[in-house]
Protein backbone atom coordinates (compact mmCIF):
# COMPACT_ATOMS: atom_id res chain seq x y z
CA UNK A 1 5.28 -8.06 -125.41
CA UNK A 2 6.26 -4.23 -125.08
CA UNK A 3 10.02 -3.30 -124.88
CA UNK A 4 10.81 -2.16 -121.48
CA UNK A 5 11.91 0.95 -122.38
CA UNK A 6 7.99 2.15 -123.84
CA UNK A 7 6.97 1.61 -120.37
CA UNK A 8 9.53 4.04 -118.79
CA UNK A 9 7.94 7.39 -117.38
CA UNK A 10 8.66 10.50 -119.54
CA UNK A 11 10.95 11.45 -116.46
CA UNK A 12 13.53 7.92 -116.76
CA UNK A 13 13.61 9.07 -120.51
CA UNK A 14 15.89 11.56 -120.55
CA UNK A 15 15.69 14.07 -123.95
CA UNK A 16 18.30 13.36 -126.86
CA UNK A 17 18.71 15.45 -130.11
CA UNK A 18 20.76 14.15 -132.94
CA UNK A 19 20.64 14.94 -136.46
CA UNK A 20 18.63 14.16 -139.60
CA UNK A 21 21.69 12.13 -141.07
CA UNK A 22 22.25 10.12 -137.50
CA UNK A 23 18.27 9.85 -137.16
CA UNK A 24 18.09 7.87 -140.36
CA UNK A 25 20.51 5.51 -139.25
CA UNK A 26 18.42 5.05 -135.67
CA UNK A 27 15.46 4.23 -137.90
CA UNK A 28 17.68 1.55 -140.05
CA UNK A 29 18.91 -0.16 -137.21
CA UNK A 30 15.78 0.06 -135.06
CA UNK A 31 14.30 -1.14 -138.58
CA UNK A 32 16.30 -4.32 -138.13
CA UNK A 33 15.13 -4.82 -134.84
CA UNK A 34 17.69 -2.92 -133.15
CA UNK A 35 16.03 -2.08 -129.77
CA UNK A 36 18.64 0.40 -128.43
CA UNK A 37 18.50 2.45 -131.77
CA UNK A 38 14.46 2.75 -131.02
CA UNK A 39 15.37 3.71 -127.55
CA UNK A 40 17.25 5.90 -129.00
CA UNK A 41 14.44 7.47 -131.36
CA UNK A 42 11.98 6.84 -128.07
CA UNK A 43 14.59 9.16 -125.60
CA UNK A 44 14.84 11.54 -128.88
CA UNK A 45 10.63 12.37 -129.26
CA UNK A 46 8.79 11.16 -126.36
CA UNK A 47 8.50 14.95 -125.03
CA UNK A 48 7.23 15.91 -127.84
CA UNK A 49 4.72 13.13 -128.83
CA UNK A 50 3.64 13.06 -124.63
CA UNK A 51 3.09 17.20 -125.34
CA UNK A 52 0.85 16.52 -128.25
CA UNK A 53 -1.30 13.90 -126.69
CA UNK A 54 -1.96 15.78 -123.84
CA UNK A 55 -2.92 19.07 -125.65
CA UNK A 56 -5.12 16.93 -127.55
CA UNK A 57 -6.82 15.37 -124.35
CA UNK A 58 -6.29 17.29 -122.15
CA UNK A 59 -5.84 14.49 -119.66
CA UNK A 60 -2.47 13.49 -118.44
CA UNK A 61 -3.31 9.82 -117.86
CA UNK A 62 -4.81 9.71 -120.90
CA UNK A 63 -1.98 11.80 -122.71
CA UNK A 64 0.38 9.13 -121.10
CA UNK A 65 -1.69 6.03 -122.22
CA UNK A 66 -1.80 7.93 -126.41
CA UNK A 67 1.97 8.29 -126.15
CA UNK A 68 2.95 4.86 -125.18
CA UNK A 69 0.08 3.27 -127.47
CA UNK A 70 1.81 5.37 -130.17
CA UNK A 71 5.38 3.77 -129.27
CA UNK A 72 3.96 0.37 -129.29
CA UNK A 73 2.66 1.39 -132.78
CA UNK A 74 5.45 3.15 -134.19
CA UNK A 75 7.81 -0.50 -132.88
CA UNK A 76 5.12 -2.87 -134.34
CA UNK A 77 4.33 -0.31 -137.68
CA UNK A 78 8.18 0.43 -138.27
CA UNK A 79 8.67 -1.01 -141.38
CA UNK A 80 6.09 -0.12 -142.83
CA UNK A 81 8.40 3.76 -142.52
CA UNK A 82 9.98 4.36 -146.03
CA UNK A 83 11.29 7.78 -144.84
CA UNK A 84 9.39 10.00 -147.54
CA UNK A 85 8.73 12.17 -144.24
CA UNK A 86 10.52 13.17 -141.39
CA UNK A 87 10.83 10.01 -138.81
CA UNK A 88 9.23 12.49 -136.13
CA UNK A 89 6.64 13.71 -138.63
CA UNK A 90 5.42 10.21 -139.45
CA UNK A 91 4.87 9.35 -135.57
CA UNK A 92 3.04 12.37 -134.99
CA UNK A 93 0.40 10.93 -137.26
CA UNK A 94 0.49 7.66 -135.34
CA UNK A 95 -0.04 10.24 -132.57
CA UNK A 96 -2.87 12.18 -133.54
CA UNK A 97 -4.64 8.88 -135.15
CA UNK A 98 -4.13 7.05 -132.04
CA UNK A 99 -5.44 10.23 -129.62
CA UNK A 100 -8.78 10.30 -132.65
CA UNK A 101 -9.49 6.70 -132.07
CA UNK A 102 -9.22 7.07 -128.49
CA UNK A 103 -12.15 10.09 -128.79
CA UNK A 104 -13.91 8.57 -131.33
CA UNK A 105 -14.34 5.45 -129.35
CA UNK A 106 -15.13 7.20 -125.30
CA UNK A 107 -17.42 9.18 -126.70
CA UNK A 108 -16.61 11.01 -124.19
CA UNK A 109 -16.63 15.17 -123.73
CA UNK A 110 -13.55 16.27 -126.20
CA UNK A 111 -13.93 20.01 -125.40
CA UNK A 112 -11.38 20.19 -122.95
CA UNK A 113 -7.80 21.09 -124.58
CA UNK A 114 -4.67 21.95 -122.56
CA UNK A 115 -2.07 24.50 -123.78
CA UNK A 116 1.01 25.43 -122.82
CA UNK A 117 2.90 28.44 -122.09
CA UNK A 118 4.85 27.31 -125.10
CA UNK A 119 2.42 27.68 -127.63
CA UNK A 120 3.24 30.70 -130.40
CA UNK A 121 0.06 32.28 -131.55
CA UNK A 122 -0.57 35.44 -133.48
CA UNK A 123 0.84 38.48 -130.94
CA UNK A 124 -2.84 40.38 -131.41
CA UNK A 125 -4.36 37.40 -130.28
CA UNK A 126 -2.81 37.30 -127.09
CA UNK A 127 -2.33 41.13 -126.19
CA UNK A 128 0.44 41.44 -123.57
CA UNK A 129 0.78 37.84 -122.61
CA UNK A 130 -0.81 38.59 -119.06
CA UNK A 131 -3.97 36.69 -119.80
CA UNK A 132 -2.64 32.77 -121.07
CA UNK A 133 -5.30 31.99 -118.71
CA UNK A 134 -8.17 33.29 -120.78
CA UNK A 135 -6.87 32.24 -124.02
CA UNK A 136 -6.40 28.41 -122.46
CA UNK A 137 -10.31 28.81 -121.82
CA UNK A 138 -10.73 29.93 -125.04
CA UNK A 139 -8.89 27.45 -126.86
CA UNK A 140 -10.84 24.72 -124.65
CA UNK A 141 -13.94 26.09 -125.89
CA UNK A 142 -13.16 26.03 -129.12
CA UNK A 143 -14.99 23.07 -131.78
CA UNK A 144 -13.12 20.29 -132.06
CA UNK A 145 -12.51 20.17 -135.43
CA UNK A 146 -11.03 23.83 -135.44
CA UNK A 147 -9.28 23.03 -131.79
CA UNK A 148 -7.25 19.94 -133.75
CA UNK A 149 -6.65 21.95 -137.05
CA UNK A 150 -5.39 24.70 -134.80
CA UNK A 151 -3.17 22.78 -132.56
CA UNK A 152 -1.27 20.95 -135.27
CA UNK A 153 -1.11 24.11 -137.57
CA UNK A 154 -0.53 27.01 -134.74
CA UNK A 155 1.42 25.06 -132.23
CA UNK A 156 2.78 22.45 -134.09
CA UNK A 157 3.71 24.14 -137.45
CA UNK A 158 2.39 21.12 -139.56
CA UNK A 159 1.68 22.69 -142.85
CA UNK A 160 -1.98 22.33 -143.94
CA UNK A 161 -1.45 19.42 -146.10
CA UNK A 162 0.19 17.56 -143.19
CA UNK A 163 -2.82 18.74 -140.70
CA UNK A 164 -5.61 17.83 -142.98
CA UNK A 165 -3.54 14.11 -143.90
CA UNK A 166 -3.31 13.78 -139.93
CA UNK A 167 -6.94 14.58 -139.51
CA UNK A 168 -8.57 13.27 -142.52
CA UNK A 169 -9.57 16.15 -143.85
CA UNK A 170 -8.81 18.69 -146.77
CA UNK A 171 -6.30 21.17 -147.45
CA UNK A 172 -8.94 23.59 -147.65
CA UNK A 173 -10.89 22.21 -144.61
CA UNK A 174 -7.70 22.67 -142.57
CA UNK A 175 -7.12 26.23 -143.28
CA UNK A 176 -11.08 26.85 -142.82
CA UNK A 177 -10.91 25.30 -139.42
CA UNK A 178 -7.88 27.48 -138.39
CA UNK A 179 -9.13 30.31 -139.59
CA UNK A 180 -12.22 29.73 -137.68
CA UNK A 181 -10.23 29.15 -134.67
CA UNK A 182 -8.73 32.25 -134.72
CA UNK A 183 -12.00 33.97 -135.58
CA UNK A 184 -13.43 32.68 -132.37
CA UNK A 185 -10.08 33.02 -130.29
CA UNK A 186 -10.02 36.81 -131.54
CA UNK A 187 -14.07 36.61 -130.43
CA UNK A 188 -13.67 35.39 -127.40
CA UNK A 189 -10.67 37.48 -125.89
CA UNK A 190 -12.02 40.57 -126.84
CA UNK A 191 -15.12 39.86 -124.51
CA UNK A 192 -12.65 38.99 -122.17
């Protein structure tokens, strides 16, 4: 059965930061089934995590459903964590694997992408910052392969060995996909 606290809203969960040093110890404890210490990690990246799932869906119910999924993995998966990576790192990939199996299993349409005002792209992509609206519709319309790649890398900051490991993919497939997503972004505003 789920801890109660993965089926608190994003709202009851109010956002903690600690540090690297005090994470480790939250993983530890939560390791040894300490279930306030993975509250703890829970309150610390469910913002994040809910933010990633729903710019990969682009639905907020199903953004909602990918986030606690991922929290029910990350509880049941947790020692299997030998923190090589960052604790936040390594649930991203639960993340993004459990937002993939999700698509790959609707077969549903997976064009649709949301993205934030929060997002940092290249300033000649964006011009003046007056039309987020037309790069949003861009970015929707965008492959999926090159929308994912993008996301993790541009938004996300993953490196392209992490994006290709959390995709499946290659290195080299990871920077071909962003680069084609900028390619088409840079395509597609400047017919805007």
């Amino acid at each position: 059965m789920p801890d109660p606290v993965l089926t608190q809203s994003r709202a009851e969960a109010p956002r903690m930061t600690v540090g690297l040093n005090d994470e480790r110890v939250l993983v530890k404890r939560a390791q040894a089934g300490g279930v306030r210490a993975f509250e703890a990690l829970y309150r610390i990246h469910i913002e994040r995590v809910y933010g990633l799932c729903l710019r990969m869906t682009a639905n907020k119910s199903e953004a909602e459903d990918c986030t606690q999924e991922a929290f029910i993995q990350a509880w049941t998966k947790l020692g299997l964590f030998r923190n090589d990576s960052a604790f936040g790192t390594w649930l991203h990939r639960i993340a993004v694997n459990t937002v993939l199996g999700r698509i790959r299993k609707s077969k549903r349409d997976r064009e649709q992408m949301m993205v934030v005002a929060d997002m940092v792209l290249d300033p000649e992509l964006v011009g003046d910052g007056e039309n987020l609206e037309d790069l949003t519709r861009a970015i929707d319309r965008l492959p999926d392969g090159a929308r994912h790649a993008f996301v993790l890398h541009a938004v996300y900051g993953y490196s392209h060995t992490e994006t290709g490991e959390m995709l499946g993919i290659a290195e080299g497939t990871s920077k071909a996909q962003v680069h084609r997503a900028r390619s088409l972004l840079a395509q597609q505003l400047t017919q805007a």
